[in-house]
C-alpha atoms as a PDB file:
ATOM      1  CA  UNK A   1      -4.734  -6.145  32.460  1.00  0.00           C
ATOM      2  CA  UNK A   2      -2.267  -6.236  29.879  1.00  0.00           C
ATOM      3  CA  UNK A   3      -1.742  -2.675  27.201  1.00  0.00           C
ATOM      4  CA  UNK A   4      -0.235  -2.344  24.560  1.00  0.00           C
ATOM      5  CA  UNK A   5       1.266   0.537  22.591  1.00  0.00           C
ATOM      6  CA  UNK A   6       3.646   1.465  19.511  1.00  0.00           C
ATOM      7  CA  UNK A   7       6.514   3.960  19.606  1.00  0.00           C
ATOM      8  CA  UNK A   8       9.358   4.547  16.746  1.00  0.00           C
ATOM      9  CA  UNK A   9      12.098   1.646  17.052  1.00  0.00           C
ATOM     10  CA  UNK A  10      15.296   2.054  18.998  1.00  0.00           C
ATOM     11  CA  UNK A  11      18.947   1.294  17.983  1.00  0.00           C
ATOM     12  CA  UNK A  12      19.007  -1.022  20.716  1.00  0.00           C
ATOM     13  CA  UNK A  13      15.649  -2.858  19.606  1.00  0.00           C
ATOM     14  CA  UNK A  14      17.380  -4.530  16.343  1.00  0.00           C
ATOM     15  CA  UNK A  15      18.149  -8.076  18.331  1.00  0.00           C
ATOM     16  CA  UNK A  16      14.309  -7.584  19.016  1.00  0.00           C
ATOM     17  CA  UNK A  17      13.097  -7.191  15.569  1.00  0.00           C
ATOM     18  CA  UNK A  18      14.943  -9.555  14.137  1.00  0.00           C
ATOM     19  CA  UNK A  19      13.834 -12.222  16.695  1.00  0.00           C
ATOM     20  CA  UNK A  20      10.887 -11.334  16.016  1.00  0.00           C
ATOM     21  CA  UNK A  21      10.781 -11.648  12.419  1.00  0.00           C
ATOM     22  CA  UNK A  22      12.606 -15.054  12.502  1.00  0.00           C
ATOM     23  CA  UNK A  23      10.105 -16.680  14.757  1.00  0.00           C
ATOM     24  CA  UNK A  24       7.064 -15.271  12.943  1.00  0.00           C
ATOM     25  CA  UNK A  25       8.312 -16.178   9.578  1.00  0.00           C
ATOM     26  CA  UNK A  26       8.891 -19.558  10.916  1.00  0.00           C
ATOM     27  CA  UNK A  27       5.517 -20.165  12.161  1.00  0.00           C
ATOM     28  CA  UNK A  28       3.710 -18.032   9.520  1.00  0.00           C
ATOM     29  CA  UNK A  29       5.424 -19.148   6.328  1.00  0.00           C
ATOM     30  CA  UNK A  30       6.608 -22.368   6.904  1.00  0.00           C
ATOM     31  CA  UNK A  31       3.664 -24.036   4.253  1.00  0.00           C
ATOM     32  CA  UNK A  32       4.542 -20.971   2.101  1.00  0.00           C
ATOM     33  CA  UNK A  33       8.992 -21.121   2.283  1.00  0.00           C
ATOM     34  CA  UNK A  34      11.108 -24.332   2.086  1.00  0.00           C
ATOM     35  CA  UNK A  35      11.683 -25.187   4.646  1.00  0.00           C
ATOM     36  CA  UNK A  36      15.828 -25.383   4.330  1.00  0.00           C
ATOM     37  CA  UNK A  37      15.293 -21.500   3.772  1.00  0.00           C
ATOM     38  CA  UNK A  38      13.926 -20.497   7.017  1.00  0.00           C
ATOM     39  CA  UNK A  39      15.884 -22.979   9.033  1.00  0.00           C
ATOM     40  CA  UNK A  40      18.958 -20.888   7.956  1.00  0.00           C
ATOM     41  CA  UNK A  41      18.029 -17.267   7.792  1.00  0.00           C
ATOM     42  CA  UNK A  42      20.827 -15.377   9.767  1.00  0.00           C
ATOM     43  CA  UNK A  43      19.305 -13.881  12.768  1.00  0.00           C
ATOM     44  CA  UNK A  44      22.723 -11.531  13.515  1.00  0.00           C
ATOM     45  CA  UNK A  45      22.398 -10.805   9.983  1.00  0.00           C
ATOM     46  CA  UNK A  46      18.672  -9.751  10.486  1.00  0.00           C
ATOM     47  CA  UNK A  47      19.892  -7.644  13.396  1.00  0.00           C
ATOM     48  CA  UNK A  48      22.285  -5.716  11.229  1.00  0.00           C
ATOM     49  CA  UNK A  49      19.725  -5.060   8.394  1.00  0.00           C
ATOM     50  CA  UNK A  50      17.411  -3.631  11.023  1.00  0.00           C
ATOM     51  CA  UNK A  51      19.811  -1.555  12.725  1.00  0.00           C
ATOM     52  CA  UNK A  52      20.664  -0.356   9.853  1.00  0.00           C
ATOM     53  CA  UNK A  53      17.096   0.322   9.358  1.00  0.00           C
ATOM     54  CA  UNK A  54      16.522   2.057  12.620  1.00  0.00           C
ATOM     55  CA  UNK A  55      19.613   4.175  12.504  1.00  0.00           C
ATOM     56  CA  UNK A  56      20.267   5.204   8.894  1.00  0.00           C
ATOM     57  CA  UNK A  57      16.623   5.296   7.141  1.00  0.00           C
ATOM     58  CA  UNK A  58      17.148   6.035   3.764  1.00  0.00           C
ATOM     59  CA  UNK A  59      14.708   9.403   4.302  1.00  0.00           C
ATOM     60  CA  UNK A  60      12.626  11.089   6.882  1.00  0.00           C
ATOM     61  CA  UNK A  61       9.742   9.378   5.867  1.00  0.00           C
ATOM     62  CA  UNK A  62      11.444   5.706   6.059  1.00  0.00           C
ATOM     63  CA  UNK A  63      10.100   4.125   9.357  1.00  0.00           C
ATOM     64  CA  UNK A  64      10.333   1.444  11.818  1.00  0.00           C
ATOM     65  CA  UNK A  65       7.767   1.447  14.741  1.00  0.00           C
ATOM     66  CA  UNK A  66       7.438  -1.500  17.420  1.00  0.00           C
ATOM     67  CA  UNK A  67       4.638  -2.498  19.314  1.00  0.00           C
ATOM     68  CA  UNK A  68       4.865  -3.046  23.140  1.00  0.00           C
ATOM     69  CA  UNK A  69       3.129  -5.697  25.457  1.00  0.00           C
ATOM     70  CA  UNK A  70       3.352  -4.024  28.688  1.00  0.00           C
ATOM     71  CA  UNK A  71       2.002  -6.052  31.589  1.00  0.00           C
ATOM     72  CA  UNK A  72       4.374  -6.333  34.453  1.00  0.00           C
ATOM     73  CA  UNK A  73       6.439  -6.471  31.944  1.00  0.00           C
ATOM     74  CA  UNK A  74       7.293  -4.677  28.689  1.00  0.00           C
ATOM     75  CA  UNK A  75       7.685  -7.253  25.585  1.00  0.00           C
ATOM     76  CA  UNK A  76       8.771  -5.966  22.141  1.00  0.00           C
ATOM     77  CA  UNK A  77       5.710  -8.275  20.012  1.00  0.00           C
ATOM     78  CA  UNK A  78       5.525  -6.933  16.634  1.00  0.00           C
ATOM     79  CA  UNK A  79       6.957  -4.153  14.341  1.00  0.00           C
ATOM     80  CA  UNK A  80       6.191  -2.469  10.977  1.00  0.00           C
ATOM     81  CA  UNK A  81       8.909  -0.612   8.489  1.00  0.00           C
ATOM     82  CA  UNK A  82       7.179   1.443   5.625  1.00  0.00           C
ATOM     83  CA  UNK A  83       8.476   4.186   3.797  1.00  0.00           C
ATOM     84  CA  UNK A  84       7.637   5.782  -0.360  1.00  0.00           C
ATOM     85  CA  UNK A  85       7.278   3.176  -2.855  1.00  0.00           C
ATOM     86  CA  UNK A  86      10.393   2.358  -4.782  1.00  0.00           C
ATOM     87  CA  UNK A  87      11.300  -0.249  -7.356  1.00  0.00           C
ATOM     88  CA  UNK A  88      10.234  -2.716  -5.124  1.00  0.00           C
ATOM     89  CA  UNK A  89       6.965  -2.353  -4.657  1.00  0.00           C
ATOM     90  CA  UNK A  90       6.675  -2.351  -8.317  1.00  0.00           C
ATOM     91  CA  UNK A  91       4.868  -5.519 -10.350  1.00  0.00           C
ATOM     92  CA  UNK A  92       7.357  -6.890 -12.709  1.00  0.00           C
ATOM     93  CA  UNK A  93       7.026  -4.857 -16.029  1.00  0.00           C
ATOM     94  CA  UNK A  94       5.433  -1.453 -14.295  1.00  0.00           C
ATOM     95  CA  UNK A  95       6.716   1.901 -15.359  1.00  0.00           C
ATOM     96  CA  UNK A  96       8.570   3.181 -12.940  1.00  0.00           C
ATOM     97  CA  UNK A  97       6.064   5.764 -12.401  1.00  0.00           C
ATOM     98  CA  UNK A  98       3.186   3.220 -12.051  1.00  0.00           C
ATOM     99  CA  UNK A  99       3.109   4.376  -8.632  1.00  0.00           C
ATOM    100  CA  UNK A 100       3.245   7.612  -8.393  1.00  0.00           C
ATOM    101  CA  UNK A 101       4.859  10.353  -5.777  1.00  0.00           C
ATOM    102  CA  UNK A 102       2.295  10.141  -2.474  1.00  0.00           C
ATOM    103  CA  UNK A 103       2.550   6.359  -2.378  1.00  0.00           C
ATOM    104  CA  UNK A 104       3.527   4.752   0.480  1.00  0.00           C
ATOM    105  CA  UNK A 105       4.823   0.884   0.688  1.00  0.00           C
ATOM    106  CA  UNK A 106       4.974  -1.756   3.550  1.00  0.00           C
ATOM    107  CA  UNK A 107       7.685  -3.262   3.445  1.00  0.00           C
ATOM    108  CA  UNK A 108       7.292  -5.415   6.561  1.00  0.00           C
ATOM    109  CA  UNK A 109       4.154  -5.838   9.260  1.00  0.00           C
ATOM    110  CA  UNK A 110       4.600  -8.877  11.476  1.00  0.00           C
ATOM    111  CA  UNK A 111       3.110  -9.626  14.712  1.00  0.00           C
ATOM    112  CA  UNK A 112       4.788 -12.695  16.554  1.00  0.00           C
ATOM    113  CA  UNK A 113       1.995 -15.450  16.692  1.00  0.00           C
ATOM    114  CA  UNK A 114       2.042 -15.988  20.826  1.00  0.00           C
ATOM    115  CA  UNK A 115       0.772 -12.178  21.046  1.00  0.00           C
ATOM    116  CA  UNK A 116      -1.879 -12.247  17.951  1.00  0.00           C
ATOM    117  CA  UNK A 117      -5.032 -11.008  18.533  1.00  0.00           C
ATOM    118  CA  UNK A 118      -4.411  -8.580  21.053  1.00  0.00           C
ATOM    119  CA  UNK A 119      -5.026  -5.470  18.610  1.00  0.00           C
ATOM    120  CA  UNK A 120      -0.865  -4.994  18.321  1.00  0.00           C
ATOM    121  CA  UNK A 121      -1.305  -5.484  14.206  1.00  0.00           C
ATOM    122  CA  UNK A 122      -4.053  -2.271  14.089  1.00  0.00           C
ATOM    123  CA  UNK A 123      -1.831  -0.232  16.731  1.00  0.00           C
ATOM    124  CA  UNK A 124       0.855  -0.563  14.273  1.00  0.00           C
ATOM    125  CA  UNK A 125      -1.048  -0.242  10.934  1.00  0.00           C
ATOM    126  CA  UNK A 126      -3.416   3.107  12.643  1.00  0.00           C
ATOM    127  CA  UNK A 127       0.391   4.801  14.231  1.00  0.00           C
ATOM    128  CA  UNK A 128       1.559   4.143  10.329  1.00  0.00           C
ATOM    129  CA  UNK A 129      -1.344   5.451   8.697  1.00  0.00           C
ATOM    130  CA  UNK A 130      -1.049   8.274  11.185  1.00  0.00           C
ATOM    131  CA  UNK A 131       2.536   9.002  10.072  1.00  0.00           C
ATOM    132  CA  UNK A 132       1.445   8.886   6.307  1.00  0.00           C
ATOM    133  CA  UNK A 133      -0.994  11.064   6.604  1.00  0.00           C
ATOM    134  CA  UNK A 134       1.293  13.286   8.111  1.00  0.00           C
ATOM    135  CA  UNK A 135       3.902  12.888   5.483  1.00  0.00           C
ATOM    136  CA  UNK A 136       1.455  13.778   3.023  1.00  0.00           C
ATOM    137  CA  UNK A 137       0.862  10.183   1.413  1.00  0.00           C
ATOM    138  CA  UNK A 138      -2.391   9.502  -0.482  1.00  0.00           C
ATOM    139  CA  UNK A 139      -2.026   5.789  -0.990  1.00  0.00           C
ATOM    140  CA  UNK A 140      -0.264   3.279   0.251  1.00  0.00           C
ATOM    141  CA  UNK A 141       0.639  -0.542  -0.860  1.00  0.00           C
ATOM    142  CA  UNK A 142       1.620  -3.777  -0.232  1.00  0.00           C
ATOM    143  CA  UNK A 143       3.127  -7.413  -0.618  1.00  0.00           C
ATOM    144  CA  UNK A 144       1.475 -10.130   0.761  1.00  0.00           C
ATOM    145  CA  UNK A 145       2.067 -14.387   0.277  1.00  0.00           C
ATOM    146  CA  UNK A 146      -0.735 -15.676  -1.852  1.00  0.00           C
ATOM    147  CA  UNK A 147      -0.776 -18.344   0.906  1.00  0.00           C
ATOM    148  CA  UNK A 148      -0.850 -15.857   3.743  1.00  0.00           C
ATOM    149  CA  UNK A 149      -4.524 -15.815   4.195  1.00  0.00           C
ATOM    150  CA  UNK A 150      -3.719 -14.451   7.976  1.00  0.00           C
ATOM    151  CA  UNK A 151      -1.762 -11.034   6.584  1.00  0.00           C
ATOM    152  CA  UNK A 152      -4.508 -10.654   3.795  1.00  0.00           C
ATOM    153  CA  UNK A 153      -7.487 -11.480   5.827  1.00  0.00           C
ATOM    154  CA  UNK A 154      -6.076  -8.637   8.298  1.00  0.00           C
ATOM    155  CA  UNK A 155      -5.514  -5.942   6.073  1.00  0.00           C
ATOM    156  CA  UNK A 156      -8.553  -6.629   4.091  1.00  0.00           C
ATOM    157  CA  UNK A 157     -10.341  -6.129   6.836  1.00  0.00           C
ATOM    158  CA  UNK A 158      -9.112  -3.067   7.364  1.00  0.00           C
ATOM    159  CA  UNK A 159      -9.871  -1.430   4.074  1.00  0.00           C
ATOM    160  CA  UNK A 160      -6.739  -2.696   1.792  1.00  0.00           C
ATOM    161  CA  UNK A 161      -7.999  -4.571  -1.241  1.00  0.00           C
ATOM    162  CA  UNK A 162      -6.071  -6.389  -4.287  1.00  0.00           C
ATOM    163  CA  UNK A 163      -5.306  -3.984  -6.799  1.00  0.00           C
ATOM    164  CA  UNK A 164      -4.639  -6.909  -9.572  1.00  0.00           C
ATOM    165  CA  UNK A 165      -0.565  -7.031  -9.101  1.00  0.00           C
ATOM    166  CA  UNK A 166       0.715 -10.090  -8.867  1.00  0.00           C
ATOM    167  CA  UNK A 167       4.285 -11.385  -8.705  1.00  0.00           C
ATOM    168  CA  UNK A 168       6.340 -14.632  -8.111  1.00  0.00           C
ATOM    169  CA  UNK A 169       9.257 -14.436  -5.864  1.00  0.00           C
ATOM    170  CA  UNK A 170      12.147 -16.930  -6.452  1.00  0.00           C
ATOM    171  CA  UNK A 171      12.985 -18.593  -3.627  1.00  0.00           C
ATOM    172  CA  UNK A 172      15.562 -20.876  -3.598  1.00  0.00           C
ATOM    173  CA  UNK A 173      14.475 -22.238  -6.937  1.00  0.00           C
ATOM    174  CA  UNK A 174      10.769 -22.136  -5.633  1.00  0.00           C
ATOM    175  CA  UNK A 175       8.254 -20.035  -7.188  1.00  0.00           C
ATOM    176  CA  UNK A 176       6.257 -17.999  -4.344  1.00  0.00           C
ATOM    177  CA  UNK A 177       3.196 -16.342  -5.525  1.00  0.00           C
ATOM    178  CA  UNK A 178       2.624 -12.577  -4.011  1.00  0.00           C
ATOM    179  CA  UNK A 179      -0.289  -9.822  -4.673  1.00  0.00           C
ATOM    180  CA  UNK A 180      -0.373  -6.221  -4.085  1.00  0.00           C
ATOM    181  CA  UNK A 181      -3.062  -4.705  -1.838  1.00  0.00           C
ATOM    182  CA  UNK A 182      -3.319  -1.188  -1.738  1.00  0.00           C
ATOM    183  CA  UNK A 183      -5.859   1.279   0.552  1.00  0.00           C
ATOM    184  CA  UNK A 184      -6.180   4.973   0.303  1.00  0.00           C
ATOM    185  CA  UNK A 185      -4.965   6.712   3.053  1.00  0.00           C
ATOM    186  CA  UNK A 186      -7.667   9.223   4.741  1.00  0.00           C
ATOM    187  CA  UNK A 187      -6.911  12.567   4.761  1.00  0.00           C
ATOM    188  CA  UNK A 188      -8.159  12.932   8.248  1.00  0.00           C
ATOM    189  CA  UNK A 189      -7.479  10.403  11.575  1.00  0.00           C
ATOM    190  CA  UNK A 190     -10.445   8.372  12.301  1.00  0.00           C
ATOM    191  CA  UNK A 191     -12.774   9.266  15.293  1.00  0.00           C
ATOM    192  CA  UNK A 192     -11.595   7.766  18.688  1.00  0.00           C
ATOM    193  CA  UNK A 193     -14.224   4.664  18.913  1.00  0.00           C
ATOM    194  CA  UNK A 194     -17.168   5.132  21.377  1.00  0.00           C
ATOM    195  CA  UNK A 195     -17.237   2.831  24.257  1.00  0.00           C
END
């Protein structure tokens, strides 16, 4: 029987992530990116960017956690970075201060595709929500591909809902539609499920 857990990411699990996130984005967005685009995303240059990541977060409350397939044995399957919302998790032509201190952002939740569907996404969202709550955030938000009805479909279903941002990223001369979901976070961790 296989488990799986999430712990904080490791200097050493950068190579990981950014595998990771190269092989999901080129299953998961390759209807929603050209295609020229993904084929040459850097993965050393990934690696960097998440090292960086791990090792100098920009604040306390800046995090990277993995999730772990352990069978016989461990895999590295999925990750999450959030941290406070900053400029970037703005709608083009907010106030700065549309979202207010006690906002968190996601900046990044993937899952590689071989291991969906084996609860790794909720580990990760329920050990973020978990750190959140700790860190005193209230709300949290968002990004998500207007065509990724996977990532939407997930985090609607747990509790995230549009909250009428949109936004266009500019790909490569390509026009990629995004909307902002946002959830509350609950001041108090859920009760352990009964069996």
């Amino acid at each position: 029987m296989a488990l799986g857990y999430v712990r904080p990411a490791r200097p050493e699990d950068a190579d990981e992530i950014a595998r990771i996130q190269l092989a999901t984005w080129r299953v998961a967005y390759r209807r929603i990116l050209p295609r020229h685009v993904l084929d040459n995303l850097d993965e050393a240059y990934l690696a960097r960017r998440w090292s960086a990541a791990v090792q100098e977060p920009p604040s306390g409350a800046h995090r990277v956690l993995v999730a772990v397939e352990q069978a016989e044995q461990s895999y590295l399957v999925g990750f999450v970075a959030s941290g406070p919302a900053d400029a970037e998790a703005l709608a083009p032509g907010e106030p700065d201060d549309a979202l207010a201190d006690g906002v968190a952002a996601v900046t990044d939740l993937l899952v590689e595709p071989r291991w969906g569907r084996r609860g790794h996404g909720s580990r990760l969202l329920a050990a973020t929500v978990d750190l959140w709550r700790s860190d005193g955030f209230t709300r949290a938000v968002a990004w998500a591909f207007d065509g990724d009805a996977a990532t939407r479909k997930f985090l609607t279903s747990t509790g995230w809902e549009p909250d009428g941002a949109a936004r266009a990223l500019d790909v490569d001369d390509m026009l990629v539609p995004q909307l902002r979901l946002h959830v509350g976070v609950p001041t108090e961790a859920a009760p352990p499920a009964s069996a």
